[in-house]
Protein backbone atom coordinates (compact mmCIF):
# COMPACT_ATOMS: atom_id res chain seq x y z
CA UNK A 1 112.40 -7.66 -182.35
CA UNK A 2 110.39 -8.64 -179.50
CA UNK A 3 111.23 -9.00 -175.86
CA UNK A 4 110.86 -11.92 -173.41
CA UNK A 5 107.65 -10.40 -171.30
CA UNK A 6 106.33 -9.82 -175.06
CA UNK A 7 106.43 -13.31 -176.06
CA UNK A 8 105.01 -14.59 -172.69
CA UNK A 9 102.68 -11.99 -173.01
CA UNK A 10 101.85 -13.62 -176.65
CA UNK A 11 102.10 -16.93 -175.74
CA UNK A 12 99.52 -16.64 -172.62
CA UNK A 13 97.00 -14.72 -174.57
CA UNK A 14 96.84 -17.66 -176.97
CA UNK A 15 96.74 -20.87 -174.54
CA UNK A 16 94.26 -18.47 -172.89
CA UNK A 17 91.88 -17.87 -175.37
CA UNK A 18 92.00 -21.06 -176.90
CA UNK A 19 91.47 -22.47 -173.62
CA UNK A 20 88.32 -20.00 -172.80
CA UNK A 21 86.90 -21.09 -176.16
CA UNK A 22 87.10 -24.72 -175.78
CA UNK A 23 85.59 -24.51 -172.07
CA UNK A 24 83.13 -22.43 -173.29
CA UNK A 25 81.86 -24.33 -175.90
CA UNK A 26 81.70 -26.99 -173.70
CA UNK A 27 80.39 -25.46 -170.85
CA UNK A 28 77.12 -24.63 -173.65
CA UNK A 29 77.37 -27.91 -174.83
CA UNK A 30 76.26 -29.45 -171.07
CA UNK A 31 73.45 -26.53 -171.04
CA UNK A 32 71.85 -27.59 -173.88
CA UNK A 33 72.33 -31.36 -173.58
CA UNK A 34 71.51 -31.26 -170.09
CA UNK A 35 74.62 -33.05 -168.67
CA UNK A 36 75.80 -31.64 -165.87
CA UNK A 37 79.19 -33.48 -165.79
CA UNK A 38 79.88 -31.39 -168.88
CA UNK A 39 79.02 -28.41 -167.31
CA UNK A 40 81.22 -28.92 -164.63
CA UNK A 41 83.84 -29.65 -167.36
CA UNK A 42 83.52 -26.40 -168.93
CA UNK A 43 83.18 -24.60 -166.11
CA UNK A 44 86.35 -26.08 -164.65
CA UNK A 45 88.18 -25.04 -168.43
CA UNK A 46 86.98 -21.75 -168.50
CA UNK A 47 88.53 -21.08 -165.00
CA UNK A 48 91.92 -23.01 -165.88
CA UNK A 49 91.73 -19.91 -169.00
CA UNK A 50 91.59 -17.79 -166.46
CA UNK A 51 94.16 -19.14 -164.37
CA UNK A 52 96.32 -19.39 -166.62
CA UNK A 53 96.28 -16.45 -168.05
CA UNK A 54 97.00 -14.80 -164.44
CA UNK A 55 99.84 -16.97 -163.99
CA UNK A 56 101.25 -15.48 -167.42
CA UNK A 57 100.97 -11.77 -165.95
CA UNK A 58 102.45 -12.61 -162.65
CA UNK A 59 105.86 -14.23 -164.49
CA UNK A 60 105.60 -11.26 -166.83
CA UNK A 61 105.15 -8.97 -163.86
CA UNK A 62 107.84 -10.88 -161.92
CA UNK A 63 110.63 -10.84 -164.67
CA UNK A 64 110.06 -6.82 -164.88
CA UNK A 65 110.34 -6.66 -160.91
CA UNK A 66 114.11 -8.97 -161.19
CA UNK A 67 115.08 -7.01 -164.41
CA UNK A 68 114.45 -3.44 -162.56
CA UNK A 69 115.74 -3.88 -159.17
CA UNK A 70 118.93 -2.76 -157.89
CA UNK A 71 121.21 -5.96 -157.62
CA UNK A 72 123.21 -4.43 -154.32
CA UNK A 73 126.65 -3.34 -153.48
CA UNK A 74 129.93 -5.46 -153.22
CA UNK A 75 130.23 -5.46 -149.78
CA UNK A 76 133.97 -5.57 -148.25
CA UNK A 77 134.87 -7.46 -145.54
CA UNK A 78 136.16 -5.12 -142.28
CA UNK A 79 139.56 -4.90 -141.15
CA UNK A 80 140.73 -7.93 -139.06
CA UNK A 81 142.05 -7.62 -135.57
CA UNK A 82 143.89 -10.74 -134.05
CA UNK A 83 143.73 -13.06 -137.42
CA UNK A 84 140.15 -12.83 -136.75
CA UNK A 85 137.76 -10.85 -139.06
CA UNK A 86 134.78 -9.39 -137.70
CA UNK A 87 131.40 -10.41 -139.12
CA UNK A 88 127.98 -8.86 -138.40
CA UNK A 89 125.50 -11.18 -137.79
């Protein structure tokens, strides 16, 4: 059974590479065509692959940072003097 950061992990590397392929085949397109608004397309794809596929580490990275740190101490309130308690601030 696969876990959560697998299936990001999964997920991103196909969006990604799908992504990469399209903007590169674009981006190639422009070249040989000589249109430079299609260059700048596929450059502009090929960087949202990469983007993208950063983003995907840095949740995957992020849900391993939540899942492994401590998640504190129950913290009791102090004795009360007066009807008052006293609170650290």
């Amino acid at each position: 059974m696969m876990n959560s950061r697998m299936k990001i992990l999964n997920a991103t590397k196909l969006a990604g590479s799908i992504t990469l392929l399209t903007g590169i085949m674009i981006f190639l397109y422009g070249v040989v065509s000589g249109l430079n608004s299609v260059i700048g397309i596929g450059i502009g794809a090929i960087v949202g692959a990469v983007m993208f596929f950063i983003m995907g580490m840095f949740f995957i990275a992020t849900e391993e940072m939540v899942e492994n740190t401590d998640k504190g101490m129950e913290i009791a309130p102090n004795k009360y003097r007066n009807g008052l308690y006293l609170v650290k601030r």
